[in-house]
PDB file of N, CA and C in Angstrom:
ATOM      1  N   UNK A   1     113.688  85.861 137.024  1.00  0.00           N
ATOM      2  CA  UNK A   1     112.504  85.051 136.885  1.00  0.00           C
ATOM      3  C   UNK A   1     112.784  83.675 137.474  1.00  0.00           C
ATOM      4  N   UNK A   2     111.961  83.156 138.477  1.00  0.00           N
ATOM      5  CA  UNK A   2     111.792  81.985 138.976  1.00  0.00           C
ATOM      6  C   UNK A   2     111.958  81.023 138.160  1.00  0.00           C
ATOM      7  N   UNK A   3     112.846  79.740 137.970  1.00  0.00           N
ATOM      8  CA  UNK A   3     112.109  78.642 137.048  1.00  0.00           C
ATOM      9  C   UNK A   3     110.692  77.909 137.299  1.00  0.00           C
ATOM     10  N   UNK A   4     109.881  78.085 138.057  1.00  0.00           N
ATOM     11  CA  UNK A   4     108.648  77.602 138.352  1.00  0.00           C
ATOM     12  C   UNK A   4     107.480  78.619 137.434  1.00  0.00           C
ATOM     13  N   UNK A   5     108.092  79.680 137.739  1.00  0.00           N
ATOM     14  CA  UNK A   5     106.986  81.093 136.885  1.00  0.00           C
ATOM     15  C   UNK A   5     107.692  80.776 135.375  1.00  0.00           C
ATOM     16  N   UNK A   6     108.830  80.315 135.040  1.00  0.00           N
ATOM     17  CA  UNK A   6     108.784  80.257 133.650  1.00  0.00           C
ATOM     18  C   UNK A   6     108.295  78.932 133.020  1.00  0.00           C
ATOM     19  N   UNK A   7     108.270  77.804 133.738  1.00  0.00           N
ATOM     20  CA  UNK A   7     108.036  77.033 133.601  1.00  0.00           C
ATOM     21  C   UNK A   7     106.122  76.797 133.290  1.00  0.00           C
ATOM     22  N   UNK A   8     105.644  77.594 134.149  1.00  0.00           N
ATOM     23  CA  UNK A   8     104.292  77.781 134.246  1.00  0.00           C
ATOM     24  C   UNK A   8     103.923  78.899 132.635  1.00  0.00           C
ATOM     25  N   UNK A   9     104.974  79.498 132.443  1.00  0.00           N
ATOM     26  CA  UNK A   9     104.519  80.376 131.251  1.00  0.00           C
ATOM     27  C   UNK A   9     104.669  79.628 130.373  1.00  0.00           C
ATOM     28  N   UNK A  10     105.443  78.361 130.129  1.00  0.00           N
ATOM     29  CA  UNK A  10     105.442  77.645 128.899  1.00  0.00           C
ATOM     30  C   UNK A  10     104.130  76.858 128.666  1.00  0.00           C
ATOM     31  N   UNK A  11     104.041  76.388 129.590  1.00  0.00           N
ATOM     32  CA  UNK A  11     103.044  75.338 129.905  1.00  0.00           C
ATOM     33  C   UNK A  11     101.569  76.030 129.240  1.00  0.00           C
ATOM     34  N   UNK A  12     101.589  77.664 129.978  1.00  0.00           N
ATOM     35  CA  UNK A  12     100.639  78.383 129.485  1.00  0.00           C
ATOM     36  C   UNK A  12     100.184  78.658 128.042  1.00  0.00           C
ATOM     37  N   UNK A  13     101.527  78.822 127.465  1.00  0.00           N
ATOM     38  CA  UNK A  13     101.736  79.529 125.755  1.00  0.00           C
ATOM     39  C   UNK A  13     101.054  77.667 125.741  1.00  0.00           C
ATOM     40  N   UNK A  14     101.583  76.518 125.746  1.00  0.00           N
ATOM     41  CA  UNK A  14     101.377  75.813 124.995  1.00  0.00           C
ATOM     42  C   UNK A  14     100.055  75.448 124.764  1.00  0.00           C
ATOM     43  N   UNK A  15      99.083  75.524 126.895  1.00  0.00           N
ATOM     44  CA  UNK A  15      97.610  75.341 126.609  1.00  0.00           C
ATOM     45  C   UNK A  15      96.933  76.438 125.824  1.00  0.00           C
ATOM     46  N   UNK A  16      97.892  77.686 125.579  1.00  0.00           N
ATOM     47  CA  UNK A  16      96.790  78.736 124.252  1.00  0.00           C
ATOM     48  C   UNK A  16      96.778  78.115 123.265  1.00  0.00           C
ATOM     49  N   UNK A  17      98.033  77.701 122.936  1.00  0.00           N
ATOM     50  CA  UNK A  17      97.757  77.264 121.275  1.00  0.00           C
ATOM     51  C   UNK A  17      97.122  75.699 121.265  1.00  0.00           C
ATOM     52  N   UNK A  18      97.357  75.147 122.156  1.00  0.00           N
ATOM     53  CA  UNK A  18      95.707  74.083 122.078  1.00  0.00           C
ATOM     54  C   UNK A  18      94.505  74.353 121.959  1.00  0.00           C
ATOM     55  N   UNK A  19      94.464  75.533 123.014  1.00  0.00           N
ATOM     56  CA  UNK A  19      93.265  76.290 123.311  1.00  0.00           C
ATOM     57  C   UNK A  19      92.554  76.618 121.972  1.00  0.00           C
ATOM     58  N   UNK A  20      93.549  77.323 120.929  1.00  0.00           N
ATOM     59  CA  UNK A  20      93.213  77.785 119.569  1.00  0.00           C
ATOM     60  C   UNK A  20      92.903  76.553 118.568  1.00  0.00           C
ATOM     61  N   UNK A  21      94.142  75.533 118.704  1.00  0.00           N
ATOM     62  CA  UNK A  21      93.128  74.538 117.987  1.00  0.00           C
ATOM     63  C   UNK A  21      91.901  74.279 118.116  1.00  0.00           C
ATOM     64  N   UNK A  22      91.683  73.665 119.019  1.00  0.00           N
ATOM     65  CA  UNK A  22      89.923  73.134 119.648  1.00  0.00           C
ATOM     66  C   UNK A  22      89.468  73.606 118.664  1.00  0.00           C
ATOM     67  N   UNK A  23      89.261  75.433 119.003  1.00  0.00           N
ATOM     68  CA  UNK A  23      88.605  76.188 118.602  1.00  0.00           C
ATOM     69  C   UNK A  23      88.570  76.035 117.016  1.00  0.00           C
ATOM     70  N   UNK A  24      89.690  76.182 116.283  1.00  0.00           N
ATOM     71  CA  UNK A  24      89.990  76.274 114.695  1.00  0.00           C
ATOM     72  C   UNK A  24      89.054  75.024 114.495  1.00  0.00           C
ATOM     73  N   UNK A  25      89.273  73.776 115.080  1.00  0.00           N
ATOM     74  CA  UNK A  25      88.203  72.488 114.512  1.00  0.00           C
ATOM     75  C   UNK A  25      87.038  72.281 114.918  1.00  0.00           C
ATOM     76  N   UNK A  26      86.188  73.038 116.115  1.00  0.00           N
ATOM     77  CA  UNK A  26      85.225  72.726 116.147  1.00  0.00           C
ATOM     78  C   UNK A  26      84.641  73.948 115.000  1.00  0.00           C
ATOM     79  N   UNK A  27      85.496  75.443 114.760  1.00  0.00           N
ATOM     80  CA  UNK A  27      84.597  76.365 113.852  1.00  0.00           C
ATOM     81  C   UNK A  27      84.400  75.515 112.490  1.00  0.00           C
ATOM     82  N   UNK A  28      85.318  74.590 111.859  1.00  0.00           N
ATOM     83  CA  UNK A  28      85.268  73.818 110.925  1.00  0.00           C
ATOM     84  C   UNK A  28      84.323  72.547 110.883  1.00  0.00           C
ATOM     85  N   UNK A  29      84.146  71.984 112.014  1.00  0.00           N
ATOM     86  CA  UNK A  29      83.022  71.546 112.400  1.00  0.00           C
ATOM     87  C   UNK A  29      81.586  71.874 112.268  1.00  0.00           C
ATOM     88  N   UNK A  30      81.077  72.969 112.482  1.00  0.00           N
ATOM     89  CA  UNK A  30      80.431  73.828 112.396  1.00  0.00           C
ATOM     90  C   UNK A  30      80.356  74.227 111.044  1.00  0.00           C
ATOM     91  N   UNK A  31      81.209  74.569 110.168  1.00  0.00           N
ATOM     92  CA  UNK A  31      80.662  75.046 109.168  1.00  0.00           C
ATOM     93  C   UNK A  31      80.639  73.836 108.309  1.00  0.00           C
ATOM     94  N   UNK A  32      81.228  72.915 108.635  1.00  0.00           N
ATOM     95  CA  UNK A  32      80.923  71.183 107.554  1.00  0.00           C
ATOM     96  C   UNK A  32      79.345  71.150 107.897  1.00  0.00           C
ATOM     97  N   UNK A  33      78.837  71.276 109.302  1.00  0.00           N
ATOM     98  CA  UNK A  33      77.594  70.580 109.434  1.00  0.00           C
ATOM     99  C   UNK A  33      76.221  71.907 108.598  1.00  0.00           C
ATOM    100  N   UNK A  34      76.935  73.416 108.454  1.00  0.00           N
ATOM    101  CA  UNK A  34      75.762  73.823 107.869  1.00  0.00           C
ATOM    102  C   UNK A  34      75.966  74.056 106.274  1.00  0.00           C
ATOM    103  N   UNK A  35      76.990  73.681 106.294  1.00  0.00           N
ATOM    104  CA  UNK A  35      77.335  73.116 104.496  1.00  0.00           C
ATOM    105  C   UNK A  35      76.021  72.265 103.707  1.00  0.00           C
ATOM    106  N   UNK A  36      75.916  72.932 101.946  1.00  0.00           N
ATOM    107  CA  UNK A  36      74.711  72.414 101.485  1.00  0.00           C
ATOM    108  C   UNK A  36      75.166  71.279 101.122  1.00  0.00           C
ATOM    109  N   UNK A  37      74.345  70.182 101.292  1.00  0.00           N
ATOM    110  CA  UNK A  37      74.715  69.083 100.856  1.00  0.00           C
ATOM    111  C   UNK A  37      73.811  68.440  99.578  1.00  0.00           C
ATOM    112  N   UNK A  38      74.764  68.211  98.817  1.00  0.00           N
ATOM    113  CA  UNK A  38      74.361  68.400  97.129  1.00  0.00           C
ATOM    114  C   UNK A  38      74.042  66.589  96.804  1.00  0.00           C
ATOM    115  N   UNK A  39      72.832  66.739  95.895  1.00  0.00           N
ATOM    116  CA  UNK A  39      72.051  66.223  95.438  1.00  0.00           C
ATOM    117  C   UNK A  39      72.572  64.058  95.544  1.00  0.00           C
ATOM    118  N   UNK A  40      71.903  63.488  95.409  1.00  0.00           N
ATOM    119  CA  UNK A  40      72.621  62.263  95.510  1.00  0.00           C
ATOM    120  C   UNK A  40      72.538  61.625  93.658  1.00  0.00           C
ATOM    121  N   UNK A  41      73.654  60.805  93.112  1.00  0.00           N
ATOM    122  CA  UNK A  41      74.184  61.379  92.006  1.00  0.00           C
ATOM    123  C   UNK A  41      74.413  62.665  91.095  1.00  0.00           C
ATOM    124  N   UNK A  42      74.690  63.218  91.511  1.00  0.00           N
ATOM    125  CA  UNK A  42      74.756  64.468  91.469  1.00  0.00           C
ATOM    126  C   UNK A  42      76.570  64.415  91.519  1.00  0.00           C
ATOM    127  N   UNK A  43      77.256  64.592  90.128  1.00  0.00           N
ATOM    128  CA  UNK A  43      78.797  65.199  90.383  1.00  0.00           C
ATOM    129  C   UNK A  43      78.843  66.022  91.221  1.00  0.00           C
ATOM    130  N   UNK A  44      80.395  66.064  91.849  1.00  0.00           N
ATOM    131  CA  UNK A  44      81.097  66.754  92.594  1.00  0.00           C
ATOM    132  C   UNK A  44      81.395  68.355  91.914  1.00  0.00           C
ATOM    133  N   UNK A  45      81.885  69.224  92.254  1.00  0.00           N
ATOM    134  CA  UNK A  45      82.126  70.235  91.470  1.00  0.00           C
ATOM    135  C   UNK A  45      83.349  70.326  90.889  1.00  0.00           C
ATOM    136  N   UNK A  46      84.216  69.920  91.132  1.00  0.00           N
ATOM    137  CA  UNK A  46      85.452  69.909  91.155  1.00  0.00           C
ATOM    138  C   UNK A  46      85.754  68.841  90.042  1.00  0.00           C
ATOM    139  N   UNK A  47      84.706  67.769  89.941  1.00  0.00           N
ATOM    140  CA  UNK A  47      84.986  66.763  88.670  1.00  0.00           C
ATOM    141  C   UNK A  47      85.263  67.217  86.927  1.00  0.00           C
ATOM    142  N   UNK A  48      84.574  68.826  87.100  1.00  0.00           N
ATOM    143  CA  UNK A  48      84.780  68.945  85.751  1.00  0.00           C
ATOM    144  C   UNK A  48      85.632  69.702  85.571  1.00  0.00           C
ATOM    145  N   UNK A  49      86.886  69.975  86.461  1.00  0.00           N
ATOM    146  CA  UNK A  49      88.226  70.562  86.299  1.00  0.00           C
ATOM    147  C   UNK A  49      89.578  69.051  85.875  1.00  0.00           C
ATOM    148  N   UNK A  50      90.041  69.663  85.129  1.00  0.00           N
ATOM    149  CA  UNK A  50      91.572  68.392  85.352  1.00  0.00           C
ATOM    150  C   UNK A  50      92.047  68.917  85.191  1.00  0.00           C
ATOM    151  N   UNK A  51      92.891  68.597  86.941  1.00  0.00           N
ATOM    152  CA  UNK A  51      93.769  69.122  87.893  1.00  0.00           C
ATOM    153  C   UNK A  51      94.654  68.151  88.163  1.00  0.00           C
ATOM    154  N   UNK A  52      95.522  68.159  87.312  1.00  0.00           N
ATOM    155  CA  UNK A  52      96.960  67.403  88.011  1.00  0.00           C
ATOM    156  C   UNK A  52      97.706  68.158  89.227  1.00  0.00           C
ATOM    157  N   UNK A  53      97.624  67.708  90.370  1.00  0.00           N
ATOM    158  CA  UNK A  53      98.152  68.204  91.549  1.00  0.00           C
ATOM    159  C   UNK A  53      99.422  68.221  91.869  1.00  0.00           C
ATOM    160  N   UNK A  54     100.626  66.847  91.311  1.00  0.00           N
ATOM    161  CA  UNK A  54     101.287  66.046  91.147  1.00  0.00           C
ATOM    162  C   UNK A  54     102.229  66.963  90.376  1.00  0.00           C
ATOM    163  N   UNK A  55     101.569  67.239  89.493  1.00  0.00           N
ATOM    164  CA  UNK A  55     102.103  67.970  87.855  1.00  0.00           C
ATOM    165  C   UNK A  55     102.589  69.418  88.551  1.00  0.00           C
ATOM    166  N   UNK A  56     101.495  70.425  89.096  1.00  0.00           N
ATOM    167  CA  UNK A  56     101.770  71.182  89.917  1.00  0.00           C
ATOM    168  C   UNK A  56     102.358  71.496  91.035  1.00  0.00           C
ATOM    169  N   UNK A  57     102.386  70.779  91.355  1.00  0.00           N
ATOM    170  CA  UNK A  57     103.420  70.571  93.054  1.00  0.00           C
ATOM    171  C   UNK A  57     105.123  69.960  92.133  1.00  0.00           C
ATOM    172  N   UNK A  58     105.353  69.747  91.646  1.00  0.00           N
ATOM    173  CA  UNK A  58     106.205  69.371  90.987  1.00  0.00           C
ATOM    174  C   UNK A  58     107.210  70.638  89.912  1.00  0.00           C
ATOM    175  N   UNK A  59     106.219  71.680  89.305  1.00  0.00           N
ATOM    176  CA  UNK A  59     106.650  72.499  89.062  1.00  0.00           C
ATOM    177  C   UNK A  59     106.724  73.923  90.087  1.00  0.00           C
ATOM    178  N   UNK A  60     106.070  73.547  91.271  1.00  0.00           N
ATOM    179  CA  UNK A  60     106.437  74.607  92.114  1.00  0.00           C
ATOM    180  C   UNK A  60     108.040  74.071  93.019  1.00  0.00           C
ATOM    181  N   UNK A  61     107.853  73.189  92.985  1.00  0.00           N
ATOM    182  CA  UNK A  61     109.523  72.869  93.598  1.00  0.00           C
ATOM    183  C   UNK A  61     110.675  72.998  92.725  1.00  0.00           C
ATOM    184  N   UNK A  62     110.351  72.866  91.304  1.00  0.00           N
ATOM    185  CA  UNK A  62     111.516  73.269  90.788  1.00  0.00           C
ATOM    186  C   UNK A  62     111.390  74.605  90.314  1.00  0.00           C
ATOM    187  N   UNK A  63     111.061  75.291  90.560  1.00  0.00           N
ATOM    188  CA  UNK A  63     111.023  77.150  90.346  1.00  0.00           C
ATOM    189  C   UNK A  63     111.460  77.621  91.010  1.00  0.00           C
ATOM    190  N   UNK A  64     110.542  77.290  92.443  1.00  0.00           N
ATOM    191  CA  UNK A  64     110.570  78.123  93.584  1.00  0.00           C
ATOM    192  C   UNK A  64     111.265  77.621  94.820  1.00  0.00           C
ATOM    193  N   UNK A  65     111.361  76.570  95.037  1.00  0.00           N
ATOM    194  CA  UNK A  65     112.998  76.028  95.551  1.00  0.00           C
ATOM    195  C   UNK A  65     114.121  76.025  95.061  1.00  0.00           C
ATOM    196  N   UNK A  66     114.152  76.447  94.046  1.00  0.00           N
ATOM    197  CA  UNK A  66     115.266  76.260  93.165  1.00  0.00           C
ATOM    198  C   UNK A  66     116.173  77.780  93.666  1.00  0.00           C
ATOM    199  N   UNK A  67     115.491  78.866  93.474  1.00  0.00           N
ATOM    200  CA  UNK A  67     115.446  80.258  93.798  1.00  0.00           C
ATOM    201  C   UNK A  67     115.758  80.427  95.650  1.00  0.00           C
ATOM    202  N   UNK A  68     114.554  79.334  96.148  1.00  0.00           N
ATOM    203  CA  UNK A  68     115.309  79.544  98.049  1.00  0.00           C
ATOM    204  C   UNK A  68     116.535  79.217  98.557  1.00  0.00           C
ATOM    205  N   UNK A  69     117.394  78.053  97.172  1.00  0.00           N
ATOM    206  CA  UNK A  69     118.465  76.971  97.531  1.00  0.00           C
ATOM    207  C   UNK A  69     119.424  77.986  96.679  1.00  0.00           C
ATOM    208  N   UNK A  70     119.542  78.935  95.921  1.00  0.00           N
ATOM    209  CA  UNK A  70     120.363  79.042  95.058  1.00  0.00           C
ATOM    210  C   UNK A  70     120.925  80.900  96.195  1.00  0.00           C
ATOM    211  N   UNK A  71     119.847  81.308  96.609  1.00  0.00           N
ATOM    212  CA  UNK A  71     120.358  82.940  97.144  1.00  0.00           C
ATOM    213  C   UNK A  71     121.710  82.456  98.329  1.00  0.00           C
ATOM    214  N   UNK A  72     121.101  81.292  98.838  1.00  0.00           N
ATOM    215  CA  UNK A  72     122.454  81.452  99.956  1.00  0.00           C
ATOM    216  C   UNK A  72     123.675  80.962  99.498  1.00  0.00           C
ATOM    217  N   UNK A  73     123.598  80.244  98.062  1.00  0.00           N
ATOM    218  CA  UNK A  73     124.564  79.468  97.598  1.00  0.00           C
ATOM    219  C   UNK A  73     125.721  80.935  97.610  1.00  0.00           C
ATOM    220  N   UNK A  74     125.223  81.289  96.193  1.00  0.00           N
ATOM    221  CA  UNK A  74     125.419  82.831  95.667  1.00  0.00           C
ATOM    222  C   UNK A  74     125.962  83.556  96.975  1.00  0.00           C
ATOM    223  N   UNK A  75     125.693  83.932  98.060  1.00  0.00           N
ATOM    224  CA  UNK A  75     126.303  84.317  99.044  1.00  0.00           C
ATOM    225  C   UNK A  75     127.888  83.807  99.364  1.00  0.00           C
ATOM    226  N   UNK A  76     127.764  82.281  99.844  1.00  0.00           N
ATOM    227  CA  UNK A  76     128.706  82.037 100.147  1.00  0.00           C
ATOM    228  C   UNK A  76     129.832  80.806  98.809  1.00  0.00           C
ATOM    229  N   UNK A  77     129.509  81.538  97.574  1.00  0.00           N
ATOM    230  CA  UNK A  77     130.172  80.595  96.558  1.00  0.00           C
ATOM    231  C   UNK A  77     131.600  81.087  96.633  1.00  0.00           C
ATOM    232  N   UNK A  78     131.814  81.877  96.697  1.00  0.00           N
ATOM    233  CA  UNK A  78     133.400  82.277  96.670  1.00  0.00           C
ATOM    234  C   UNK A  78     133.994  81.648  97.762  1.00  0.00           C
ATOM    235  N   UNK A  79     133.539  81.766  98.798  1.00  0.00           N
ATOM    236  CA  UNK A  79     134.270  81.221  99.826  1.00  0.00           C
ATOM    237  C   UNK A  79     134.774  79.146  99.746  1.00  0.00           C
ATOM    238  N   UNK A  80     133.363  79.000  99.171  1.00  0.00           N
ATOM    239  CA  UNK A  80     133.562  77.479  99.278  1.00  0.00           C
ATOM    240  C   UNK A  80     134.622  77.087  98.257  1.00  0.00           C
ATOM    241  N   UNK A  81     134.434  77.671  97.235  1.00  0.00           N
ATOM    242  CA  UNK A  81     134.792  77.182  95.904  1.00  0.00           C
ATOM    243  C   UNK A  81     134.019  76.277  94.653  1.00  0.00           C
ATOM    244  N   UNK A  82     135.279  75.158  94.207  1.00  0.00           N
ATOM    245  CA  UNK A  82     134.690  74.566  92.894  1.00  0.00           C
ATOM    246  C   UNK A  82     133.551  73.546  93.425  1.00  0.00           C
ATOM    247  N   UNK A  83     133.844  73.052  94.595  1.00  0.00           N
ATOM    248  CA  UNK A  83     132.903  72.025  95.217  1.00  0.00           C
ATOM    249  C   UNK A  83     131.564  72.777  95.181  1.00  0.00           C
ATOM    250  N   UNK A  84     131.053  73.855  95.723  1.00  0.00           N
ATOM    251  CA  UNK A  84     129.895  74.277  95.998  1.00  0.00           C
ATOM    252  C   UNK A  84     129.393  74.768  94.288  1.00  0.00           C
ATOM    253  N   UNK A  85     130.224  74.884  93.206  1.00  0.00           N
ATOM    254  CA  UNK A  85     129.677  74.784  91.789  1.00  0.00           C
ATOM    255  C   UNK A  85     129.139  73.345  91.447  1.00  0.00           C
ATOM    256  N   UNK A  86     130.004  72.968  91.869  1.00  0.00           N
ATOM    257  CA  UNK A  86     129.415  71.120  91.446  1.00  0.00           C
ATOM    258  C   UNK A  86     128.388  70.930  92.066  1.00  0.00           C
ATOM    259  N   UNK A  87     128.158  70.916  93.316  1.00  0.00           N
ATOM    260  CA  UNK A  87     126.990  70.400  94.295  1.00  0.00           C
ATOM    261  C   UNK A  87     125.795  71.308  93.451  1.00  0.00           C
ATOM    262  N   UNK A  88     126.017  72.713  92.928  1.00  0.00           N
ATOM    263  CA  UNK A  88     124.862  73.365  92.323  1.00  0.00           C
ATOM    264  C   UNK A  88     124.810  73.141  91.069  1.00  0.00           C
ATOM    265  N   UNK A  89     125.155  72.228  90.808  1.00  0.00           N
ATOM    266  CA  UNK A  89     125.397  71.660  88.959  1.00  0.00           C
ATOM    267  C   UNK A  89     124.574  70.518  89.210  1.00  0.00           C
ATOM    268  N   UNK A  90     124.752  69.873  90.152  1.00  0.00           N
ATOM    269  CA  UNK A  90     124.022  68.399  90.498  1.00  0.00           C
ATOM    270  C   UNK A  90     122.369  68.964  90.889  1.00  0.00           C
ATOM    271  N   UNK A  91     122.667  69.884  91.608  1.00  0.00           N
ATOM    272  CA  UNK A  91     121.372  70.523  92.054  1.00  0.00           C
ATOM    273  C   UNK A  91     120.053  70.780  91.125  1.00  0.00           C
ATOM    274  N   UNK A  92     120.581  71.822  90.088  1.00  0.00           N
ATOM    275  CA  UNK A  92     120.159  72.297  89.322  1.00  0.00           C
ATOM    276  C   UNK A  92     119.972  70.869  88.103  1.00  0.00           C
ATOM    277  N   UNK A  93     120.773  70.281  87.730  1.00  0.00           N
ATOM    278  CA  UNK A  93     120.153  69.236  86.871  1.00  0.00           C
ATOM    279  C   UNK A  93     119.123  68.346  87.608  1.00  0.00           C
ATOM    280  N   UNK A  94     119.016  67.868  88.727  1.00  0.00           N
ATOM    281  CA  UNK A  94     117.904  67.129  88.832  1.00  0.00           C
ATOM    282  C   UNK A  94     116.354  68.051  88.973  1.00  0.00           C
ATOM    283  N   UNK A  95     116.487  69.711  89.394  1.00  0.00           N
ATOM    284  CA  UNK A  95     115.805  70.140  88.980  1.00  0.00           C
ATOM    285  C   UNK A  95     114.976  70.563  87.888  1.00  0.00           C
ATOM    286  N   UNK A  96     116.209  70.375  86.513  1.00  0.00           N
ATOM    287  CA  UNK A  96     116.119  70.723  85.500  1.00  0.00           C
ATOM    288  C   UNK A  96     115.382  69.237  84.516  1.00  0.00           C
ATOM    289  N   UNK A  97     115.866  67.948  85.428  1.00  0.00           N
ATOM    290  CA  UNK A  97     114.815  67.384  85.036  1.00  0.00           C
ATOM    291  C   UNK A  97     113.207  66.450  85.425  1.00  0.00           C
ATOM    292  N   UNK A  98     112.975  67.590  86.376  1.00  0.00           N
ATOM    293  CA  UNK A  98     111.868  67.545  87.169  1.00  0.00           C
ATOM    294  C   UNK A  98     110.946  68.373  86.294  1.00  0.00           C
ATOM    295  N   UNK A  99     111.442  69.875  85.905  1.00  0.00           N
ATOM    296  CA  UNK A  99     110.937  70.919  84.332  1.00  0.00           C
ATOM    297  C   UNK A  99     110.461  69.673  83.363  1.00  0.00           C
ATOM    298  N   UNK A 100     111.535  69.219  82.883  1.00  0.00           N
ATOM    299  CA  UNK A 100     111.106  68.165  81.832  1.00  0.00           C
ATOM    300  C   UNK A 100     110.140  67.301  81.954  1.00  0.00           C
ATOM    301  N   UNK A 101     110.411  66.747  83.029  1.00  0.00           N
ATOM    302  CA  UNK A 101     109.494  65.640  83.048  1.00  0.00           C
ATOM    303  C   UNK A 101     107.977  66.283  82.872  1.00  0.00           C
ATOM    304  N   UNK A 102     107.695  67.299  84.104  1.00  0.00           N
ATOM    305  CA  UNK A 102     106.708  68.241  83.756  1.00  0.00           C
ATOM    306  C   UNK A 102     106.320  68.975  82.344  1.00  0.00           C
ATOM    307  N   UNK A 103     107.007  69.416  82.002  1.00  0.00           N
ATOM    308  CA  UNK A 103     106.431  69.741  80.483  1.00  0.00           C
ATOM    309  C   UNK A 103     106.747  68.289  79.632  1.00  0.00           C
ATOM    310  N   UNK A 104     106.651  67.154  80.112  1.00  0.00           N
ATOM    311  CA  UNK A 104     106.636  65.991  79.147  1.00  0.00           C
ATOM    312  C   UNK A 104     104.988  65.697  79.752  1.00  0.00           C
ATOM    313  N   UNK A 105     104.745  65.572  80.724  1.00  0.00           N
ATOM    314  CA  UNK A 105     103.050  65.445  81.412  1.00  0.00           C
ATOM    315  C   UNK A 105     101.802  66.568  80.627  1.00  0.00           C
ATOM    316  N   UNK A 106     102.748  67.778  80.350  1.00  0.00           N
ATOM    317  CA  UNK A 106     101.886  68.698  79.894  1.00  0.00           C
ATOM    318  C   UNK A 106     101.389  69.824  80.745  1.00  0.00           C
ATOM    319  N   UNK A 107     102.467  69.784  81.910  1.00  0.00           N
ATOM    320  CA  UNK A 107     102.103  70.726  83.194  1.00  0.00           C
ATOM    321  C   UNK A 107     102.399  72.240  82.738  1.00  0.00           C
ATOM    322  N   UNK A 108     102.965  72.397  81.907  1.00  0.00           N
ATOM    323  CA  UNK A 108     103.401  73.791  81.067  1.00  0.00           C
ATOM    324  C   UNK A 108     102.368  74.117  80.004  1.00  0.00           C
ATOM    325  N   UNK A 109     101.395  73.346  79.426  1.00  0.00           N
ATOM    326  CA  UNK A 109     100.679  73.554  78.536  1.00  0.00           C
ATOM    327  C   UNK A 109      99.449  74.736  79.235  1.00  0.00           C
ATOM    328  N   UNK A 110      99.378  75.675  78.319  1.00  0.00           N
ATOM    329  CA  UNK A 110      98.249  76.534  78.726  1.00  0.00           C
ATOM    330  C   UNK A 110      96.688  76.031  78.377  1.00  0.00           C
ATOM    331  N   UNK A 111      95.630  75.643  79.729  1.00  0.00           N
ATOM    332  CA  UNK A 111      94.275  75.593  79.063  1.00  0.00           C
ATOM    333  C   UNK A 111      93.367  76.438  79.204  1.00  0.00           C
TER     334      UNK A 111
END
């Protein structure tokens, strides 16, 4: 393969996936402008939920990162040794009090 023909294929892949943006924001475009547009004072819909986002995003990092950071540890713990226990001791406690703090907010409470 030529470097000019590969060069031209990059160039290509990159104007598709521009190509696809456009597209993704003007269809969003489009559907903002035939969106109903609700009453003037009139709440939002979403006002009569409370939704800590903060609270939630907070307990998804310590669950579920916790679990992506810990499989490769587990792989290679023997090899490293006592150091790679410590680094996952340090790990795991600041995760562990990210939990806390969260169930101190009330992000664990069922409503």
């Amino acid at each position: 393969m030529q470097p000019s023909s590969r060069i031209a294929g990059d160039y290509g892949f990159a104007a598709l996936v521009l190509l696809m943006a456009a597209g993704l924001a003007l269809l969003t475009l489009a559907a903002y402008a035939r969106a109903p547009r609700r009453a003037v004072g009139a709440p939002p819909a979403w006002a009569q939920f409370r939704f800590g986002y903060a609270i939630y995003a907070l307990i998804f990092l310590a669950f579920d990162m916790e679990m992506i950071f810990m499989y490769p540890w587990a792989v290679v713990f023997a090899d490293i040794g006592v150091s790679a226990f410590l680094d996952m001791l340090v790990f795991i406690a600041l995760l562990s009090a990210g939990i806390a703090y969260a169930w101190g907010m009330g992000g664990l409470r069922w409503e």
